[in-house]
Protein backbone atom coordinates (compact mmCIF):
# COMPACT_ATOMS: atom_id res chain seq x y z
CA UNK A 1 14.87 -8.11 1.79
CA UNK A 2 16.22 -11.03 2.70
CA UNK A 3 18.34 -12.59 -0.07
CA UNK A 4 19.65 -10.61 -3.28
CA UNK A 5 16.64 -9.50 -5.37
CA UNK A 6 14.01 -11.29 -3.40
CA UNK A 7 11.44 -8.57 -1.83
CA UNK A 8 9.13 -9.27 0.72
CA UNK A 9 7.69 -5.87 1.43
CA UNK A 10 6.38 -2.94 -0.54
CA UNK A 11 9.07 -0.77 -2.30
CA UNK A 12 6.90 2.49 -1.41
CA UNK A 13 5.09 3.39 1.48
CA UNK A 14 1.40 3.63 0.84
CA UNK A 15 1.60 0.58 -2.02
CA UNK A 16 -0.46 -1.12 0.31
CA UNK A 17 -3.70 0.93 0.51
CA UNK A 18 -4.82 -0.33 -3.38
CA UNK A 19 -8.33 -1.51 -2.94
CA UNK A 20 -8.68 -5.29 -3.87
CA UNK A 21 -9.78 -4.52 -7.45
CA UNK A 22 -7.17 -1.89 -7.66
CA UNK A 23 -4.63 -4.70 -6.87
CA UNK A 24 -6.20 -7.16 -8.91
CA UNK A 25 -6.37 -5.23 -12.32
CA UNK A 26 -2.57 -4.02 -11.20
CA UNK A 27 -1.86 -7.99 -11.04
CA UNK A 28 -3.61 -8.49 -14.65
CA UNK A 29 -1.43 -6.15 -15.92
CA UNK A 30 1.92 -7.80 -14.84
CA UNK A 31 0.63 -11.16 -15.77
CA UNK A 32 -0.22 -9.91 -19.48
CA UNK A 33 2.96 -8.47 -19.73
CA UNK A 34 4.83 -11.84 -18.34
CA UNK A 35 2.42 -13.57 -21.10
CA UNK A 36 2.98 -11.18 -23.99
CA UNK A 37 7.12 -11.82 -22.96
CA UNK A 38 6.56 -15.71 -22.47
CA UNK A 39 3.91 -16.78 -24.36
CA UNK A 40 4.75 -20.45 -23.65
CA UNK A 41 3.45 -19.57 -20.15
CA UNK A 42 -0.24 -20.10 -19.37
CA UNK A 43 -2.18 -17.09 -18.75
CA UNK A 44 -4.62 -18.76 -16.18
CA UNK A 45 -1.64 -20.60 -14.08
CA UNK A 46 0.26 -17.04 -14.03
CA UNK A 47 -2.54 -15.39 -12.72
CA UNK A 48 -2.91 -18.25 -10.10
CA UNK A 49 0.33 -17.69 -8.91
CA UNK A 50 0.26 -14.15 -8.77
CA UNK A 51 -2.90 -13.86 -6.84
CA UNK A 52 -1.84 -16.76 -4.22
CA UNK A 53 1.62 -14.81 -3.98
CA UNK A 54 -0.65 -11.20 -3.15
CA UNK A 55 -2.94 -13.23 -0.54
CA UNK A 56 -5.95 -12.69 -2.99
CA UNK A 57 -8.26 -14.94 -2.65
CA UNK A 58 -10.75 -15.78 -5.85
CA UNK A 59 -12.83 -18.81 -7.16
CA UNK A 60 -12.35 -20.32 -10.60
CA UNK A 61 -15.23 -17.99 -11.96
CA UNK A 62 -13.30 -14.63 -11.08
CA UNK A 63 -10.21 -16.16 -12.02
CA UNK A 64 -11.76 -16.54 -15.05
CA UNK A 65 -13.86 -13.28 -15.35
CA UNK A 66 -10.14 -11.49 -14.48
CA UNK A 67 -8.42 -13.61 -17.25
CA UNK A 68 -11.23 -12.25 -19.41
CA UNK A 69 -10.38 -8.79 -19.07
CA UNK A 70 -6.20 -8.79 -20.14
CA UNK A 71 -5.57 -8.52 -23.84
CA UNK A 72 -3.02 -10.50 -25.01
CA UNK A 73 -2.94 -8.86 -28.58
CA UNK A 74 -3.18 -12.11 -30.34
């Protein structure tokens, strides 16, 4: 850690052995949450950011495809 509540390493040893997909669909998850919470927020910037912040690299047609696949519940 390196200032209060900012983490830059996994919080459990082994969180980094989730295949790509694994981490991706774990990722779609928190963003559907953050939307469901704040749904001023755009779904497709949110899951930018979170994938940029993993070091997940996708085009616009998975981003898509991924954005696809969380249910918002509207």
């Amino acid at each position: 850690m390196t200032e209060a509540g900012e983490l830059n390493e996994p919080v459990q040893e082994g969180s980094g052995d989730a295949t790509r997909d694994q981490k991706i669909a774990g990722l779609a998850s928190q963003v559907a949450a953050d939307v469901t919470l704040r749904p001023q927020e755009d779904l497709l910037t949110q899951l930018r950011v979170r994938l940029f912040d993993a070091g997940i690299t996708v085009d616009e047609a998975e981003l898509i495809a991924i954005a696809g696949t969380i249910a918002l519940g509207k």
